[in-house]
Protein backbone atom coordinates (compact mmCIF):
# COMPACT_ATOMS: atom_id res chain seq x y z
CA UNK A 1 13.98 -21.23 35.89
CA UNK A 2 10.83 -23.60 35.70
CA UNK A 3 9.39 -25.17 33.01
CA UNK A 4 6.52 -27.91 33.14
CA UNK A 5 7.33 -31.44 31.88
CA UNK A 6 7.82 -31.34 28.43
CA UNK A 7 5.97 -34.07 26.18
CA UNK A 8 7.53 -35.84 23.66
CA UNK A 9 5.58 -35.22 20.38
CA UNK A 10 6.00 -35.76 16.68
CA UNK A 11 7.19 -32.48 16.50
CA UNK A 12 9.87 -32.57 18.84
CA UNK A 13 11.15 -35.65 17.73
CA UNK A 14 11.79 -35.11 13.97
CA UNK A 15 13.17 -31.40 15.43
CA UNK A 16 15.62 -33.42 17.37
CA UNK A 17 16.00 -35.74 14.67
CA UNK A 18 16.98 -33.60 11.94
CA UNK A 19 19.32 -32.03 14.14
CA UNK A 20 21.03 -34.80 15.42
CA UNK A 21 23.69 -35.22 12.46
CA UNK A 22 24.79 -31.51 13.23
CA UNK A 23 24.72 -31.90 16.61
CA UNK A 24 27.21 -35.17 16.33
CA UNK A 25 29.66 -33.74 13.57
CA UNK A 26 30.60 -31.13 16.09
CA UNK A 27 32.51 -32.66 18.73
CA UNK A 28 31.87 -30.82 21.78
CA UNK A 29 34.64 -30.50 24.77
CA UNK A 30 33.67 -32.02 28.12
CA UNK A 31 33.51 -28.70 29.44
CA UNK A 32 30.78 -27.72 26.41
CA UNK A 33 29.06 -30.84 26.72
CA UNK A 34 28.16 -30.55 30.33
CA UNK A 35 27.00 -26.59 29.58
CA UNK A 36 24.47 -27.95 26.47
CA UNK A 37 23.21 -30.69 28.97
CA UNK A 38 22.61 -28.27 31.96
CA UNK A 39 20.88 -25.91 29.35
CA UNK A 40 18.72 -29.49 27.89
CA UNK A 41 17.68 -30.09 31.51
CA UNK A 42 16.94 -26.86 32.58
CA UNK A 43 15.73 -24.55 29.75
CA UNK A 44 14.56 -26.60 27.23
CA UNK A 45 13.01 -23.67 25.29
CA UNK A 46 16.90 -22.22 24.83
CA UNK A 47 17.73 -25.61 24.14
CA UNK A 48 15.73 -25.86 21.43
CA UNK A 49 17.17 -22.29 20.11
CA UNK A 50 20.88 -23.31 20.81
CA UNK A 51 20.28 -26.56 18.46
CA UNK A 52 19.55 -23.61 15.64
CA UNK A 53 22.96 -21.68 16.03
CA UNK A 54 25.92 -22.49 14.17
CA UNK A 55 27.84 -25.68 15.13
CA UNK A 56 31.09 -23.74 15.80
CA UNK A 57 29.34 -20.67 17.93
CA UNK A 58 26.89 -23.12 20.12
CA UNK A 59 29.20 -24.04 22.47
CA UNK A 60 30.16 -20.14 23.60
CA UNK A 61 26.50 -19.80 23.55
CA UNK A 62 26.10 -22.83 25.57
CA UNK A 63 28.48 -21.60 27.89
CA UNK A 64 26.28 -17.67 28.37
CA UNK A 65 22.71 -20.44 28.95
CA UNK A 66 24.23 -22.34 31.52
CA UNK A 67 25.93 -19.57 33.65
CA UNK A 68 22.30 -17.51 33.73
CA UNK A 69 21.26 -20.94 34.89
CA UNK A 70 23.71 -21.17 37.63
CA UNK A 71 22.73 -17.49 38.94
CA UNK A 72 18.59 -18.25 38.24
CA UNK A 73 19.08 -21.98 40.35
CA UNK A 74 20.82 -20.15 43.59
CA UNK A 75 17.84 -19.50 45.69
CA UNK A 76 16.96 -23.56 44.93
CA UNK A 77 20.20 -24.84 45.55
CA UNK A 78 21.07 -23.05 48.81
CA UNK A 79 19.38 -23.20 52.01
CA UNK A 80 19.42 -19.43 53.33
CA UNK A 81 20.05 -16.10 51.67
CA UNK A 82 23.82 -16.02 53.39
CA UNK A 83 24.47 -18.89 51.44
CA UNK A 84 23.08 -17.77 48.49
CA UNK A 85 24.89 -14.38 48.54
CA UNK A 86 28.07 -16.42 49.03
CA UNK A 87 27.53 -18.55 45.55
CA UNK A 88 27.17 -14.90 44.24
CA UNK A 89 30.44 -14.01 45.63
CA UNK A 90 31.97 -16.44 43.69
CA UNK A 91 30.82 -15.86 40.41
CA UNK A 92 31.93 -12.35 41.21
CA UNK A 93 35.11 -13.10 41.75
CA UNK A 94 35.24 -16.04 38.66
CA UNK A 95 34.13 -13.39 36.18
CA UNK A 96 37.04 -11.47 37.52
CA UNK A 97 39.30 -14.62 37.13
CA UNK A 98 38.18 -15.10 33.93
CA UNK A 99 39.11 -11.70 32.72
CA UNK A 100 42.61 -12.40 34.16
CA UNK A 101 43.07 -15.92 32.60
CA UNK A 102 42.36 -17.62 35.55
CA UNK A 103 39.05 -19.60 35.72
CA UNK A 104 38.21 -21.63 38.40
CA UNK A 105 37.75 -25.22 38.06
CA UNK A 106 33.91 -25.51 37.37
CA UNK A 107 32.65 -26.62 33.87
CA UNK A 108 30.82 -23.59 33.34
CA UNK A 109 33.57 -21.10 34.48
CA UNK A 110 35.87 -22.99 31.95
CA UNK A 111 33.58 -22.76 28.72
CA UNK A 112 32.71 -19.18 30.10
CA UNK A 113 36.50 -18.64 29.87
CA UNK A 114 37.36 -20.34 26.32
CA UNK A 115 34.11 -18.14 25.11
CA UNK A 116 35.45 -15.08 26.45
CA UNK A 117 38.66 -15.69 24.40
CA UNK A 118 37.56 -16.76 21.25
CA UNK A 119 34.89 -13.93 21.07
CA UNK A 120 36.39 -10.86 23.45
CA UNK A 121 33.10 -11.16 25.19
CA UNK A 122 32.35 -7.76 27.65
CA UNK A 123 32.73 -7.99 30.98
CA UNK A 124 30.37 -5.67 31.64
CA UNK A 125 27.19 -8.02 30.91
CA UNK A 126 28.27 -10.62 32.69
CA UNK A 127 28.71 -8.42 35.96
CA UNK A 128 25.56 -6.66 34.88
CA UNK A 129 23.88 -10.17 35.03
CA UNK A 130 24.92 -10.97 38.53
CA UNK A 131 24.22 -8.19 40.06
CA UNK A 132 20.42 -8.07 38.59
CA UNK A 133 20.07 -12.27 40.05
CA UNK A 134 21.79 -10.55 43.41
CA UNK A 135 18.97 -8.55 44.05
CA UNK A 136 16.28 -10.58 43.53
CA UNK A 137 18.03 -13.35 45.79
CA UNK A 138 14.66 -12.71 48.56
CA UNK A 139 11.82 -13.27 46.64
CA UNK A 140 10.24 -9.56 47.20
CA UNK A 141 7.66 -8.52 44.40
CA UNK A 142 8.91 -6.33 42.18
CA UNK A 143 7.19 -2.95 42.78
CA UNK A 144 6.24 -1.80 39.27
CA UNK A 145 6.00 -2.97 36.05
CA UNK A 146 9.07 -0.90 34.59
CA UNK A 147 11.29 -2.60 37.89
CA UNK A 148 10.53 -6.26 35.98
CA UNK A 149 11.59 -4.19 32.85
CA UNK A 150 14.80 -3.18 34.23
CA UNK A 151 15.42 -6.56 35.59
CA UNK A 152 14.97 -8.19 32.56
CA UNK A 153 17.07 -6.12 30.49
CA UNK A 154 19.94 -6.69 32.70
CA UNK A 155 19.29 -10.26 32.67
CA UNK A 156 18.22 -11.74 29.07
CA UNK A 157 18.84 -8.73 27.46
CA UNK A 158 22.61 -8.53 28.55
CA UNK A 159 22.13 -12.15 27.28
CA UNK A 160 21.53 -11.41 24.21
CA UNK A 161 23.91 -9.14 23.52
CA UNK A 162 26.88 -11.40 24.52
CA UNK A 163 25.19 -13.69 21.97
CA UNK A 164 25.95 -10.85 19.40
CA UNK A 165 29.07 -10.50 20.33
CA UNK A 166 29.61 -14.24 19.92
CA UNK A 167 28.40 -13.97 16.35
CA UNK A 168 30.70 -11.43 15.75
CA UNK A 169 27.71 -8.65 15.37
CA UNK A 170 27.85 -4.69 15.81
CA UNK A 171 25.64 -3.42 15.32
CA UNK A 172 23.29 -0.49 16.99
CA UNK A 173 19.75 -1.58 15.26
CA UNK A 174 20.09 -5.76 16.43
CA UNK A 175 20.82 -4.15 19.93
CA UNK A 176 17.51 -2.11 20.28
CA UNK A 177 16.05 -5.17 19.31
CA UNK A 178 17.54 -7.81 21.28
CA UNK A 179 16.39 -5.27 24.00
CA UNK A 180 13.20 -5.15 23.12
CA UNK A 181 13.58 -9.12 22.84
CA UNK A 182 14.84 -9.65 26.05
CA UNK A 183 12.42 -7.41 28.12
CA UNK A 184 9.34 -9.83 26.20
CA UNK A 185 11.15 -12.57 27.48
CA UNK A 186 11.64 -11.12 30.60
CA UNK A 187 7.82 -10.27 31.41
CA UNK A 188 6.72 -13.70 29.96
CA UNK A 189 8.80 -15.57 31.77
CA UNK A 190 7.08 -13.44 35.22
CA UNK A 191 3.99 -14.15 33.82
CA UNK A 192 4.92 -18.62 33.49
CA UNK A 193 6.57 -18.50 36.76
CA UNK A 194 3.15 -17.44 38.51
CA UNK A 195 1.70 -20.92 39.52
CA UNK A 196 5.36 -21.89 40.80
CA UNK A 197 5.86 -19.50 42.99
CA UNK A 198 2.05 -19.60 43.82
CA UNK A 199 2.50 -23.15 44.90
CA UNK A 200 5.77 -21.99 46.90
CA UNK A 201 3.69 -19.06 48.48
CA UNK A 202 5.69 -16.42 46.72
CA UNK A 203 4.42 -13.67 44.61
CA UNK A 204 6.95 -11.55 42.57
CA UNK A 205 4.15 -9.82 40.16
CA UNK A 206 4.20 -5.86 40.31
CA UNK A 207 2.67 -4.27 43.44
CA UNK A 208 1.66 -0.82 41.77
CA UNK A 209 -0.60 -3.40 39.16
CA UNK A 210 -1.94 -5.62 42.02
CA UNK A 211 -2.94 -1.91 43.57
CA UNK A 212 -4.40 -0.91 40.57
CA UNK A 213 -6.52 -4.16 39.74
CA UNK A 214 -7.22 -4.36 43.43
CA UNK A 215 -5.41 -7.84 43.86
CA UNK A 216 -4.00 -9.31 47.12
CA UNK A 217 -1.24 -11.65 47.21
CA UNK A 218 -2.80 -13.81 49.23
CA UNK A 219 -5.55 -14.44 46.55
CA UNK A 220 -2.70 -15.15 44.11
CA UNK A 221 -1.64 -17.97 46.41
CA UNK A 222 -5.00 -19.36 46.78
CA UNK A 223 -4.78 -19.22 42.57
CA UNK A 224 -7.10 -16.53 41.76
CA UNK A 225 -9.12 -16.73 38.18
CA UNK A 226 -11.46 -13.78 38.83
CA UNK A 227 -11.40 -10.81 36.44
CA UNK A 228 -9.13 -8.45 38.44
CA UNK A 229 -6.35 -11.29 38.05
CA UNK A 230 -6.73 -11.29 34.39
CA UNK A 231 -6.20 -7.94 34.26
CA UNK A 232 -2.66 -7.79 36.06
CA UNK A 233 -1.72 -10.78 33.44
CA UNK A 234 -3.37 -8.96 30.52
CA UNK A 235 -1.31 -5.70 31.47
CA UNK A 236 1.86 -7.56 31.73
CA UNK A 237 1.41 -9.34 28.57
CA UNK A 238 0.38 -6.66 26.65
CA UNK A 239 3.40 -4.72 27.54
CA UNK A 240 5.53 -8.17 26.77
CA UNK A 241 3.76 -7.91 23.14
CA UNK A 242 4.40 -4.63 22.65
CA UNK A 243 8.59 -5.23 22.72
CA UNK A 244 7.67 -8.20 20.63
CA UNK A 245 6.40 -5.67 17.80
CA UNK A 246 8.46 -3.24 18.33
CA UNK A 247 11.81 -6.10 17.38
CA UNK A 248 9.77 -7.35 14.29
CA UNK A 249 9.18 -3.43 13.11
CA UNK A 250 13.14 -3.37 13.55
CA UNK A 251 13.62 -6.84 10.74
CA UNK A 252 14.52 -4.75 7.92
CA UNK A 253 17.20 -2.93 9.19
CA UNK A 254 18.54 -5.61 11.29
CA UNK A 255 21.69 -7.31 9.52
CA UNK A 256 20.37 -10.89 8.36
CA UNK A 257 23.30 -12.88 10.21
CA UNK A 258 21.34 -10.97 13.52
CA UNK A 259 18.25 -13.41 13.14
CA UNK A 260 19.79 -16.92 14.97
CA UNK A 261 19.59 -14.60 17.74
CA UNK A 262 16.40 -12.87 17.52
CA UNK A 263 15.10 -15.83 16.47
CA UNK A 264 15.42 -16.73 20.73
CA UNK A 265 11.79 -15.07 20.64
CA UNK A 266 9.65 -17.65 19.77
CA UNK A 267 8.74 -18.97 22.62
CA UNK A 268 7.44 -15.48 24.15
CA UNK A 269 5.85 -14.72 21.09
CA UNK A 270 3.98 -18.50 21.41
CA UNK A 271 3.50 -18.14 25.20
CA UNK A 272 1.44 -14.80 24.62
CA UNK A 273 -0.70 -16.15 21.89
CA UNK A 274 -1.72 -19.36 24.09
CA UNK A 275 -2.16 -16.92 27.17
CA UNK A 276 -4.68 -14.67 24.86
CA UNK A 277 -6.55 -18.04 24.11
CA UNK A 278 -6.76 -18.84 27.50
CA UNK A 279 -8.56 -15.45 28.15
CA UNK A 280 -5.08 -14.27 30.70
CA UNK A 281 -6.14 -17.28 32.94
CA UNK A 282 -2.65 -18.28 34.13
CA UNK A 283 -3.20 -20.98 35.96
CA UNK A 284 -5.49 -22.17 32.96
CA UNK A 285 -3.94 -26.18 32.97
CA UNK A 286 -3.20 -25.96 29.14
CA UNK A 287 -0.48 -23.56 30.14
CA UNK A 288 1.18 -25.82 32.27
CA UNK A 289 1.59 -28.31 29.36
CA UNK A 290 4.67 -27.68 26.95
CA UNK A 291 4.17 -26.42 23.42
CA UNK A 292 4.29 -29.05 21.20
CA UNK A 293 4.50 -26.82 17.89
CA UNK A 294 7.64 -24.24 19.28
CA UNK A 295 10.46 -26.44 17.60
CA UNK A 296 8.69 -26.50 14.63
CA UNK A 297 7.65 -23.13 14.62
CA UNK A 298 11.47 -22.27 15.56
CA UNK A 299 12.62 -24.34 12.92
CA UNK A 300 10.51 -22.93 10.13
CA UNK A 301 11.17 -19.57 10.72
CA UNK A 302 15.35 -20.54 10.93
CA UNK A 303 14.80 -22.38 7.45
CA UNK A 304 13.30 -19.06 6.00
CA UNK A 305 15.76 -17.00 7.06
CA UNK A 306 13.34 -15.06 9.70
CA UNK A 307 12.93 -14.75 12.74
């Protein structure tokens, strides 16, 4: 997980601000603490959404953030795929600990554990989560737009759902839609993480799109603006929109206490407008910059009760 500097704006301050008496009349284990930091550091954009949950559930959804973040920061923390495939091992066999009241001693592991009992979180995501990071341990493109699909819905999908569960939500119309949620979030974040892994000689976009717009990876590396580029991004994002609509046609049947978690769309939502204005130019510089207006656009839509 990548994210650009973010700038410290008026915006972000009086978000942080206003929040900061909630945040402080919640006293947070050491355990929580050091899950809502790694979360702060590392995806600022959930961050900003976990500030918006209820003071008593943000801590079990702290918990959810910072494990995806431990999967998502292998390949950066290990040296070699071996090693990285061992760090997978042990979540493996912590999520099975876990399950038998057993957590190993690691800060995430414990909140993971304490969220797992106060909310009978399913196993079954958190496995499902693993396995998708597993797979994509070696950098290979995906090969076709519905492959980034699948991983993303066994990623922040499965994500979402355990965020449900934490609210105490069943329900079969919020789950279509944190689907649909996560698979935006999914294809948006592919689409942000192009210049990174640009810069790192990677390329993980779709080969069956790169074949149809007539692409090479090697021009990706080189950071390619011509019109065939734009293309792949505007297909991508265009799909990425499409789940966006499709959650929002789902708001009227979705219970009410559901929107904290829908809510977690914003910042797709924002990233595809500012792509569109930047005619699908992804490594337009204005992209690179954080959005100053997604707390308050986040908060505004949390004060009216929307998402």
């Amino acid at each position: 997980m990548h994210h650009c500097r973010h700038l410290i704006t008026p915006a972000t301050t009086i978000f942080n601000r206003s929040l900061m008496v909630r945040r402080n009349s919640y006293t947070l284990t050491e355990n929580a603490a050091y899950c809502l930091k790694s979360v702060e550091k590392n995806d600022h954009e959930s961050f900003l959404w976990l500030l918006l949950l209820p003071d008593e559930l943000r801590a079990s959804a702290s918990s959810l953030r910072a494990f995806n973040i431990e999967l998502a920061t292998v390949k950066e923390v290990t040296s070699t795929a071996e090693i990285g495939k061992m760090r997978f091992h042990f979540w493996k066999e912590a999520i099975e600990n876990i399950y038998q009241g057993m957590p190993p001693h690691h800060p995430v592991a414990e909140e993971l554990y304490e969220a797992v009992q106060r909310h009978n979180l399913s196993k079954r995501w958190l496995q499902r989560i693993i396995q998708a990071r597993e797979q994509t341990i070696e950098d290979r493109p995906f090969s076709s737009l519905e492959e980034v699909e699948k991983f993303a819905e066994d990623t922040a999908s499965s994500l979402l759902y355990l965020t449900l569960e934490i609210l105490g939500i069943k329900n079969l119309t919020a789950d279509h839609a944190a689907s649909h949620i996560g698979k935006a979030q999914g294809l948006t974040t592919l689409i942000r993480a192009v210049p990174y892994h640009a810069s790192r000689r990677n390329v993980l976009l779709p080969l069956d799109l790169l074949i149809k717009h007539n692409v090479t990876q090697e021009s990706i590396i080189r950071g390619n603006t011509e019109q065939p580029m734009k293309d792949v991004i505007y297909d991508i994002a265009s799909q990425a929109n499409s789940h966006v609509q499709k959650a929002h046609s789902m708001k009227k049947t979705i219970p009410a206490d559901a929107y904290p978690v829908m809510l977690s769309v914003s910042s797709a939502e924002r990233y595809l407008e500012r792509i569109r204005r930047a005619d699908f130019n992804v490594f337009d510089p204005a992209l690179q910059r954080s959005d100053s207006l997604l707390p308050w656009t986040m908060w505004w839509k949390r004060f009216r009760r929307t998402f």
